[in-house]
PDB file of N, CA and C in Angstrom:
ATOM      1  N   UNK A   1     102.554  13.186  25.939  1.00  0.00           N
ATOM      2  CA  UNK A   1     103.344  13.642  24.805  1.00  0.00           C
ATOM      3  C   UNK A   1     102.499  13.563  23.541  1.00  0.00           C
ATOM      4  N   UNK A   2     102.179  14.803  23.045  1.00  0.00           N
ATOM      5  CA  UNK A   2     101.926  14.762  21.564  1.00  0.00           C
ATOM      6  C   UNK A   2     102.331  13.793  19.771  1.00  0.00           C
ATOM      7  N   UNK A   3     101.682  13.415  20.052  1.00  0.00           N
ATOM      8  CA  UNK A   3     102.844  13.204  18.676  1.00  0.00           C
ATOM      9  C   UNK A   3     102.728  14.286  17.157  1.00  0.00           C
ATOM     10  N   UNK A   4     102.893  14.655  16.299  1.00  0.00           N
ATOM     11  CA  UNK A   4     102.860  15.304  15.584  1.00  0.00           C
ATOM     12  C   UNK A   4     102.417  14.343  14.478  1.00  0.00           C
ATOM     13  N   UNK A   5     101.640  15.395  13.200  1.00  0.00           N
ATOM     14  CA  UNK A   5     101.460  14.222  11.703  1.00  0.00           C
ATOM     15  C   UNK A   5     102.695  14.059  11.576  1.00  0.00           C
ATOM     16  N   UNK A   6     103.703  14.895  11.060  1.00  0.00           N
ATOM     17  CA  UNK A   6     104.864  14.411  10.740  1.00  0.00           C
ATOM     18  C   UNK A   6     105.397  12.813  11.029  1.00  0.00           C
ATOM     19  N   UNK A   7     105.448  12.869  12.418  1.00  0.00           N
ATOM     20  CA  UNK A   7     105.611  11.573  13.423  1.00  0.00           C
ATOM     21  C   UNK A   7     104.785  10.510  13.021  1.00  0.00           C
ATOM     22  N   UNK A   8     104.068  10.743  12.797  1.00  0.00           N
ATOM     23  CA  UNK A   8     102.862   9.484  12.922  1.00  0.00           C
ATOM     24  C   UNK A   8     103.026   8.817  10.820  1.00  0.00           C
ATOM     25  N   UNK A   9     102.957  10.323  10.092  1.00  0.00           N
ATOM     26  CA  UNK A   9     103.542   9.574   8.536  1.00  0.00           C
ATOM     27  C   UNK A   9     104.788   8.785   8.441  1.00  0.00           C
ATOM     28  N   UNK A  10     105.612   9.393   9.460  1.00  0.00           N
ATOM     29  CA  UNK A  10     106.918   8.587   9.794  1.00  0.00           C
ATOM     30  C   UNK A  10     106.825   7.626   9.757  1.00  0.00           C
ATOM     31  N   UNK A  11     106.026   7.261  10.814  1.00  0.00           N
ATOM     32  CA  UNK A  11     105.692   5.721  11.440  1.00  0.00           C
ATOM     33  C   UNK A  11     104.702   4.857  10.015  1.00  0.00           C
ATOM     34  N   UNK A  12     104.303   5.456   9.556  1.00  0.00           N
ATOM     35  CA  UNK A  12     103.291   4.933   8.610  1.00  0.00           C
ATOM     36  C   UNK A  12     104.124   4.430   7.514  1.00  0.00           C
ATOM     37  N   UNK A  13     105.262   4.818   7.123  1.00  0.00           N
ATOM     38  CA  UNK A  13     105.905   4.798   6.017  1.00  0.00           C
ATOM     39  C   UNK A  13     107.128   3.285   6.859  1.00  0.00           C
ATOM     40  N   UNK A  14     107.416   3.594   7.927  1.00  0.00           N
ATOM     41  CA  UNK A  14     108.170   2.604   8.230  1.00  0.00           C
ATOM     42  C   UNK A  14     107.718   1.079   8.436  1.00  0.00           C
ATOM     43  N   UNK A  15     106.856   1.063   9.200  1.00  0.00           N
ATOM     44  CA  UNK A  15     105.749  -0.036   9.067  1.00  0.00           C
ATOM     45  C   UNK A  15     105.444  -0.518   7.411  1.00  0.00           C
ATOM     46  N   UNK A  16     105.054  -0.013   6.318  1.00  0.00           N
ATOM     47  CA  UNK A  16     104.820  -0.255   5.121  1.00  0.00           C
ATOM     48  C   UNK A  16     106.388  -0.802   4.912  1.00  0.00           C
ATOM     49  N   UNK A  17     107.357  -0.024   5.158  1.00  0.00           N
ATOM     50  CA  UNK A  17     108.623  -0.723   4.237  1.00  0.00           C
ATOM     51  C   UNK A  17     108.929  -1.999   5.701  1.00  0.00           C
ATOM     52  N   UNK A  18     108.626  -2.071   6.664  1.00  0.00           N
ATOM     53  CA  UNK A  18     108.962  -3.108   7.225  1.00  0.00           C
ATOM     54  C   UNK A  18     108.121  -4.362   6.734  1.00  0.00           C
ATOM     55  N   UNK A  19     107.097  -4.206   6.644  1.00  0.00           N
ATOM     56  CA  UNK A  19     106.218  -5.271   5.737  1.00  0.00           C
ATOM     57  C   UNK A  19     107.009  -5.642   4.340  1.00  0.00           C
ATOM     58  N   UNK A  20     107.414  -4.737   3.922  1.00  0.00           N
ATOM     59  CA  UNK A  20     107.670  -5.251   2.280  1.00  0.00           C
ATOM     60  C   UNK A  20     109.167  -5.296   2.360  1.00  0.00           C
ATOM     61  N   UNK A  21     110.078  -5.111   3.367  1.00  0.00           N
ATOM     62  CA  UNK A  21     111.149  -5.430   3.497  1.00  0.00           C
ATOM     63  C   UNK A  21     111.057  -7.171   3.845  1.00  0.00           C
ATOM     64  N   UNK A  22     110.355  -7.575   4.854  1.00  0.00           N
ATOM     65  CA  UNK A  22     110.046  -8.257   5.139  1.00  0.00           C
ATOM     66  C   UNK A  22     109.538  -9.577   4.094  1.00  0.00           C
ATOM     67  N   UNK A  23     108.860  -9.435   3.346  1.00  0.00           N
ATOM     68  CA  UNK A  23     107.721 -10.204   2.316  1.00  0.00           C
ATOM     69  C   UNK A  23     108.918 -10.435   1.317  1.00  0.00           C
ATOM     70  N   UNK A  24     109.860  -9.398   0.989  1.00  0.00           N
ATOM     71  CA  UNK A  24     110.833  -9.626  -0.229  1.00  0.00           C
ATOM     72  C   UNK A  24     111.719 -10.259   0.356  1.00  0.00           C
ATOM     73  N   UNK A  25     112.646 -10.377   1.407  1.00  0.00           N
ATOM     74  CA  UNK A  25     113.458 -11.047   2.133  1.00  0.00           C
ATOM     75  C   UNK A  25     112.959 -12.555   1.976  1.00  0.00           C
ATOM     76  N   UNK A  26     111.594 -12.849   2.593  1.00  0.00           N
ATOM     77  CA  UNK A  26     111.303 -14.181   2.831  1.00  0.00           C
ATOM     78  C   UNK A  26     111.264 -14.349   1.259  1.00  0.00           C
ATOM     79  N   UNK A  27     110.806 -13.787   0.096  1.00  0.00           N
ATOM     80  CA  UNK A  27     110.986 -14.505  -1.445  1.00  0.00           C
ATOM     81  C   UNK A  27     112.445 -14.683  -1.921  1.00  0.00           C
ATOM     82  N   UNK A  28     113.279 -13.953  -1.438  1.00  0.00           N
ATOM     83  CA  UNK A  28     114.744 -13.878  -1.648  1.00  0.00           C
ATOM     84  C   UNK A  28     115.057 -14.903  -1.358  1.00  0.00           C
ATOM     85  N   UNK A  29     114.777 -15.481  -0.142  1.00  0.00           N
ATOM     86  CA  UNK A  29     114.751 -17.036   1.120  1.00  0.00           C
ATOM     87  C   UNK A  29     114.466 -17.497   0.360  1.00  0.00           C
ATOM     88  N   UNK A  30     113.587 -17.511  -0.280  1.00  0.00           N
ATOM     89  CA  UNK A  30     112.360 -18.878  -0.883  1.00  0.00           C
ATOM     90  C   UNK A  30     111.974 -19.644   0.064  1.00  0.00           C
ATOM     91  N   UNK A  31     111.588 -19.182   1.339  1.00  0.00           N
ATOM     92  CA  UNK A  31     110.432 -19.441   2.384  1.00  0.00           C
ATOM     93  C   UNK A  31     109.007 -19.063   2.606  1.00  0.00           C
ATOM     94  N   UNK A  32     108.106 -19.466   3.216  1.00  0.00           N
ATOM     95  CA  UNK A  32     107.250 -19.095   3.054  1.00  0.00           C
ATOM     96  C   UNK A  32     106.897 -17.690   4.113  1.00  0.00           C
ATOM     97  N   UNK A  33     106.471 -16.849   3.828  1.00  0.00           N
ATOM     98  CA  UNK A  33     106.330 -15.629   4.921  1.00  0.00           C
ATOM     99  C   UNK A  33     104.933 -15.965   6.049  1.00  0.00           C
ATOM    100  N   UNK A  34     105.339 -15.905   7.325  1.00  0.00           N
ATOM    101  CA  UNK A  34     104.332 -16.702   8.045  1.00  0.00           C
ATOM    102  C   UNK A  34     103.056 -16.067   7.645  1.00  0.00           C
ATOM    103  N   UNK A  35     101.732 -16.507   8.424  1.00  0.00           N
ATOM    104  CA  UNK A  35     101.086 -16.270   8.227  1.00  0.00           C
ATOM    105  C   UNK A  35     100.114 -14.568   8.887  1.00  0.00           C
ATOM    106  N   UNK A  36     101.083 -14.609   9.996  1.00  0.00           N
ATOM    107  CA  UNK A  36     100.559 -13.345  10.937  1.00  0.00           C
ATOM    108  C   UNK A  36     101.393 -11.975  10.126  1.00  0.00           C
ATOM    109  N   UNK A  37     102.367 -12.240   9.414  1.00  0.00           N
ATOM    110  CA  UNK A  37     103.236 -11.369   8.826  1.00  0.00           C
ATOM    111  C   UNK A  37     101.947 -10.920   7.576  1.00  0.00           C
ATOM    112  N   UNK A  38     101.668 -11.867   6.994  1.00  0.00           N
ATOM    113  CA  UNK A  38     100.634 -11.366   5.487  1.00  0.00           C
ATOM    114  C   UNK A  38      99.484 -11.133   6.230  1.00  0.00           C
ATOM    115  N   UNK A  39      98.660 -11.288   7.289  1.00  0.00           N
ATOM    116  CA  UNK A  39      97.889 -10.911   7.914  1.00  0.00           C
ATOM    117  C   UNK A  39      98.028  -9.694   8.199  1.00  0.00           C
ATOM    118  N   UNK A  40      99.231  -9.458   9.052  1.00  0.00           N
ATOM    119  CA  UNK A  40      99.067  -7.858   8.984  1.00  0.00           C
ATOM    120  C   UNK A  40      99.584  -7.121   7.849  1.00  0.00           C
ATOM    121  N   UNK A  41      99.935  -7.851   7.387  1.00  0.00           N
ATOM    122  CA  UNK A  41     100.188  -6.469   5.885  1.00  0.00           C
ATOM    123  C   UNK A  41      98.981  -6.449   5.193  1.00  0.00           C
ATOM    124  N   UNK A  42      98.026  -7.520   4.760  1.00  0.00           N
ATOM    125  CA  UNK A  42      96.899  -7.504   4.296  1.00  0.00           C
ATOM    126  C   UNK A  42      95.770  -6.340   4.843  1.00  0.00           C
ATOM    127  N   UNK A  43      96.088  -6.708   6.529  1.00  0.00           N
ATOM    128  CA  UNK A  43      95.228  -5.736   7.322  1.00  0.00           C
ATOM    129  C   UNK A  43      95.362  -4.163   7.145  1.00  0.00           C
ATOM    130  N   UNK A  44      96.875  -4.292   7.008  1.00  0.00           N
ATOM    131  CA  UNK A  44      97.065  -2.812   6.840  1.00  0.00           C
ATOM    132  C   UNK A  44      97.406  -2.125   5.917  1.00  0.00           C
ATOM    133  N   UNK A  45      97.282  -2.804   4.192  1.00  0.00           N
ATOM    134  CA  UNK A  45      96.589  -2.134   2.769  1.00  0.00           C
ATOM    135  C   UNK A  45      95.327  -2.361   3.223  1.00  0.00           C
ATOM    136  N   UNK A  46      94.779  -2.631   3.743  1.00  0.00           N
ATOM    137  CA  UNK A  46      92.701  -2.442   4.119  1.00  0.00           C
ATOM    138  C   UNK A  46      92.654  -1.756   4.942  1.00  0.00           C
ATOM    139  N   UNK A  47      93.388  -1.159   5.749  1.00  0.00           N
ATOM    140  CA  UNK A  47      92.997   0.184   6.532  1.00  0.00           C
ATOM    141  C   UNK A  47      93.396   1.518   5.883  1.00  0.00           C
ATOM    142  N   UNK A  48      94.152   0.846   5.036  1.00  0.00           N
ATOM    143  CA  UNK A  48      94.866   2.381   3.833  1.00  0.00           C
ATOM    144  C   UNK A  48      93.969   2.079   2.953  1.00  0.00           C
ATOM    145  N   UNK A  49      93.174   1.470   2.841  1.00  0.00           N
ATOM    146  CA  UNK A  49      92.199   1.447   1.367  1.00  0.00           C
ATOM    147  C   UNK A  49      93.482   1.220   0.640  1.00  0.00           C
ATOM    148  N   UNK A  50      94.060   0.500   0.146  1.00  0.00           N
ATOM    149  CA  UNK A  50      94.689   0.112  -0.871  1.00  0.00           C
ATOM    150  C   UNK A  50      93.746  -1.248  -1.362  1.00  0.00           C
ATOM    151  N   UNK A  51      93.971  -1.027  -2.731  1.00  0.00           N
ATOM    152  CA  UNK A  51      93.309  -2.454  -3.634  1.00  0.00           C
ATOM    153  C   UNK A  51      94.154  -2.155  -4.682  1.00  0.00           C
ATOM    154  N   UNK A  52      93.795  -3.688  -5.039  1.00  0.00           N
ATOM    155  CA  UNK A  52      94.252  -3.877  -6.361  1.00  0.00           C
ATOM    156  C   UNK A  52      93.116  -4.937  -7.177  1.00  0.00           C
ATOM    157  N   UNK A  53      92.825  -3.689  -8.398  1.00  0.00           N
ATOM    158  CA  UNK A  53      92.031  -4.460  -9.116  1.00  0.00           C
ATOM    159  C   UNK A  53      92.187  -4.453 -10.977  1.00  0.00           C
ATOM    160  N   UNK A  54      92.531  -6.520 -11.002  1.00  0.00           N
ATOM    161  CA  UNK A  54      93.501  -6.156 -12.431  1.00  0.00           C
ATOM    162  C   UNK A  54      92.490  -5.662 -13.420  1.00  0.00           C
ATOM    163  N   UNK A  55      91.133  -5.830 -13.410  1.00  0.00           N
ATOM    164  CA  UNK A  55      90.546  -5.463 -14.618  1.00  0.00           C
ATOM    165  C   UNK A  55      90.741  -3.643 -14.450  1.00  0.00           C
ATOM    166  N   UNK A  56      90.931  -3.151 -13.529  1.00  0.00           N
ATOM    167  CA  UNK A  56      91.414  -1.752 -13.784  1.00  0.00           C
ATOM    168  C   UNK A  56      92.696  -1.286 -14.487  1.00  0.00           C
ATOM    169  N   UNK A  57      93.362  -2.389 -14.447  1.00  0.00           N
ATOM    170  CA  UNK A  57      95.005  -2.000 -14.689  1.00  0.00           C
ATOM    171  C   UNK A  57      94.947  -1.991 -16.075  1.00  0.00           C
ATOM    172  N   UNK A  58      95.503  -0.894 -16.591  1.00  0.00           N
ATOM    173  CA  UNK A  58      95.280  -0.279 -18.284  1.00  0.00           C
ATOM    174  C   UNK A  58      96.659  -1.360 -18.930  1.00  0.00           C
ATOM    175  N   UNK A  59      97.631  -1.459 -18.437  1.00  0.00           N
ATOM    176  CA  UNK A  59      98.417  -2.333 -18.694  1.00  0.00           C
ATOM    177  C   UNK A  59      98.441  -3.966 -19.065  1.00  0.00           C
ATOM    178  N   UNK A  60      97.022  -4.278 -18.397  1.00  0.00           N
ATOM    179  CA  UNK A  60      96.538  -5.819 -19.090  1.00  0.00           C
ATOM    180  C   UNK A  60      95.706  -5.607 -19.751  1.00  0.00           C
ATOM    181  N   UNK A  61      95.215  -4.184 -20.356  1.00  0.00           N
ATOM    182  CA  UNK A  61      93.849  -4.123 -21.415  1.00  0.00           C
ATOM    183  C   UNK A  61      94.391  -4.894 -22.839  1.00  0.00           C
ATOM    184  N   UNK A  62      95.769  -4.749 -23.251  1.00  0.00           N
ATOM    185  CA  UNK A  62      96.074  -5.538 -24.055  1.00  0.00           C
ATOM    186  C   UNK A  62      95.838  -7.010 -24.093  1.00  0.00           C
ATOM    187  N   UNK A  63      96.061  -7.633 -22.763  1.00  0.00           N
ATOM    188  CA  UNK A  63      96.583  -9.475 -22.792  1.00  0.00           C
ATOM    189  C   UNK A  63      94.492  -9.341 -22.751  1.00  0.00           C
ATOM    190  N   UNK A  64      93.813  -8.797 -22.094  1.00  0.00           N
ATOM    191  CA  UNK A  64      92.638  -9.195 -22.333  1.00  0.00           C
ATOM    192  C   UNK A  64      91.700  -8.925 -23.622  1.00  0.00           C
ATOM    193  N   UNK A  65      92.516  -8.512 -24.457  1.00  0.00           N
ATOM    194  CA  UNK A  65      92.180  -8.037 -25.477  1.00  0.00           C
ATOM    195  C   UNK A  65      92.269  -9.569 -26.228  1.00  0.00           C
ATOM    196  N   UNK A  66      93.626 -10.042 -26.100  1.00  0.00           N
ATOM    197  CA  UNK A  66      94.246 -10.831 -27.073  1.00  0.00           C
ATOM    198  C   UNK A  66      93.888 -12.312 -26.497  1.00  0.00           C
ATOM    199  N   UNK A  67      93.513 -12.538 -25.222  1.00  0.00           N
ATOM    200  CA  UNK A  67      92.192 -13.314 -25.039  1.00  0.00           C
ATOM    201  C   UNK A  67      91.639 -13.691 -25.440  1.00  0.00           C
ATOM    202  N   UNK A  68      90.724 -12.071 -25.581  1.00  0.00           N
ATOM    203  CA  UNK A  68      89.260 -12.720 -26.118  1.00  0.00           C
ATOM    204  C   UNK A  68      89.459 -12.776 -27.345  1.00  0.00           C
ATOM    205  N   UNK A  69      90.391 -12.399 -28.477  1.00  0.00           N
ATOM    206  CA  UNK A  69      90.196 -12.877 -29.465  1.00  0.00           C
ATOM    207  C   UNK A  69      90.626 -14.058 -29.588  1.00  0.00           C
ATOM    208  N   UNK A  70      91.521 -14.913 -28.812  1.00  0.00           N
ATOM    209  CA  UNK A  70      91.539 -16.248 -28.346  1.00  0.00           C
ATOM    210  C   UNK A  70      90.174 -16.992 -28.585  1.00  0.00           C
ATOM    211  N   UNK A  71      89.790 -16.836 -27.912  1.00  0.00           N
ATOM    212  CA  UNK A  71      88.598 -17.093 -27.374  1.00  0.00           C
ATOM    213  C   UNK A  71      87.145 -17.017 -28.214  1.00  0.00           C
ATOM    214  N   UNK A  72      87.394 -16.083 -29.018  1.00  0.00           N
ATOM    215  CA  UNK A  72      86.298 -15.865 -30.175  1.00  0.00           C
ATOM    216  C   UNK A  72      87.061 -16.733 -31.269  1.00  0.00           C
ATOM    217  N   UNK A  73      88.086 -17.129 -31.569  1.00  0.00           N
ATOM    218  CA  UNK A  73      89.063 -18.151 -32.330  1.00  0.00           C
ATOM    219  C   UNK A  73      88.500 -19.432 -32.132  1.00  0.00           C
ATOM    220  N   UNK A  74      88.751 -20.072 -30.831  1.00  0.00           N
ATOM    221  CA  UNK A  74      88.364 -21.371 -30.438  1.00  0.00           C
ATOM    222  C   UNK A  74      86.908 -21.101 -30.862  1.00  0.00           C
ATOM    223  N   UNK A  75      85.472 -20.303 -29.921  1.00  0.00           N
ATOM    224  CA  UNK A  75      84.027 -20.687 -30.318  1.00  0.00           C
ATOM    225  C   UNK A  75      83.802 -20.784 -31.776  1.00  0.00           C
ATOM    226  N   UNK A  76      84.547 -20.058 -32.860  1.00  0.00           N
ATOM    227  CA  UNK A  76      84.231 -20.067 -34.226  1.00  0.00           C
ATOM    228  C   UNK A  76      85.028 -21.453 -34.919  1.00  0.00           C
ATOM    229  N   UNK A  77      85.634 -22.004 -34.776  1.00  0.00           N
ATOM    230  CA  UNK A  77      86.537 -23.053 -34.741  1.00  0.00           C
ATOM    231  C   UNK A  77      85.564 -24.227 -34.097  1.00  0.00           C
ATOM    232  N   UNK A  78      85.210 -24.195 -32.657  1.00  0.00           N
ATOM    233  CA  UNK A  78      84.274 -24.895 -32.562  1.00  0.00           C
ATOM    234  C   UNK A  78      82.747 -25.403 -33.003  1.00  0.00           C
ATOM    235  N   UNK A  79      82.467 -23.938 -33.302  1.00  0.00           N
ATOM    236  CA  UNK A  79      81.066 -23.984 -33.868  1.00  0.00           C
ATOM    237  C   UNK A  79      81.154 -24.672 -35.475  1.00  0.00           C
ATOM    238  N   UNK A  80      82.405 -24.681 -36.015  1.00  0.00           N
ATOM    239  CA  UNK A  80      82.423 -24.846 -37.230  1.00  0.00           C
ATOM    240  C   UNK A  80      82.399 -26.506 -37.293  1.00  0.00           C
ATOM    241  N   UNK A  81      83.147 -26.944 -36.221  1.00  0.00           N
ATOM    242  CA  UNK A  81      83.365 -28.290 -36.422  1.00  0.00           C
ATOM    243  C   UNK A  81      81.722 -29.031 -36.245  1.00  0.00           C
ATOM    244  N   UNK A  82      80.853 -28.155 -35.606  1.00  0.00           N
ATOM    245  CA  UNK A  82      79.667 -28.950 -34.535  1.00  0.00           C
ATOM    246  C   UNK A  82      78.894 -29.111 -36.379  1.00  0.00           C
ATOM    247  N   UNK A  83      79.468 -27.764 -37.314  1.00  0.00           N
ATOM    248  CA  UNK A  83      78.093 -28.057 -38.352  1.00  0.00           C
ATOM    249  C   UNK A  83      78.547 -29.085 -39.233  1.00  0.00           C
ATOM    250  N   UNK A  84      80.175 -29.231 -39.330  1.00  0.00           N
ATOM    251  CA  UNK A  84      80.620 -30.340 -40.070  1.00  0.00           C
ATOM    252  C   UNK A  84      80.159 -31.628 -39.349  1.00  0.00           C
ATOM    253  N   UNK A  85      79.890 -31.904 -38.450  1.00  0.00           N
ATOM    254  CA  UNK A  85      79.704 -33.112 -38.012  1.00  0.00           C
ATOM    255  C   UNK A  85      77.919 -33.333 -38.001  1.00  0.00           C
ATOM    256  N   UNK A  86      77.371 -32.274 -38.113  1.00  0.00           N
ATOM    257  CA  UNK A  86      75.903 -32.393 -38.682  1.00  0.00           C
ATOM    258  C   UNK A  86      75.399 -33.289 -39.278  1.00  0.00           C
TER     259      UNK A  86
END
C-alpha cells in the first residue's frame, strides 16, 4: 500500500500535536514529562530542522539592548569607584 504526501503530512502534523499535547498536559499536571517523551520530541524538532535561537529573536533585541546598557552602568560606576579609591 502506498501511502500518499497527503498521508504522511497527516501523520507529521499529528505526531507534533501529540508531543505538545502531551508536554502541556504534563505542565498543566505540574509533573515532570518523562524523559523518552522530551527525547523524542527533541529528536523530532532535529529531524525537522527546527531551532531556536534567542539571539535571533527580534523580540529580545530590546531586553538585550537594555542589558547592556545595564551593564555599561555598573563598568562606569565601577571604574569610577576603582579611581576614587586610588
Amino acid at each position: 500500500m502506498a501511502t500518499s504526501r497527503k498521508e504522511l503530512e497527516e501523520l507529521h502534523v499529528l505526531v507534533a500535536q501529540s508531543y505538545k499535547n502531551r508536554i502541556e498536559q504534563d505542565i498543566a499536571d505540574n509533573i515532570p514529562t518523562d524523559a523518552a517523551t522530551l527525547s523524542g520530541a527533541v529528536k523530532f524538532l532535529k529531524d525537522n530542522a527546527i531551532t531556536a535561537d534567542p539571539a535571533d529573536l527580534d523580540d529580545l533585541a530590546e531586553l538585550r539592548d537594555q542589558l547592556k546598557e545595564q551593564a555599561e552602568k555598573r563598568r562606569k560606576r565601577n571604574g569610577s569607584h576603582l579611581k576614587l579609591a586610588e
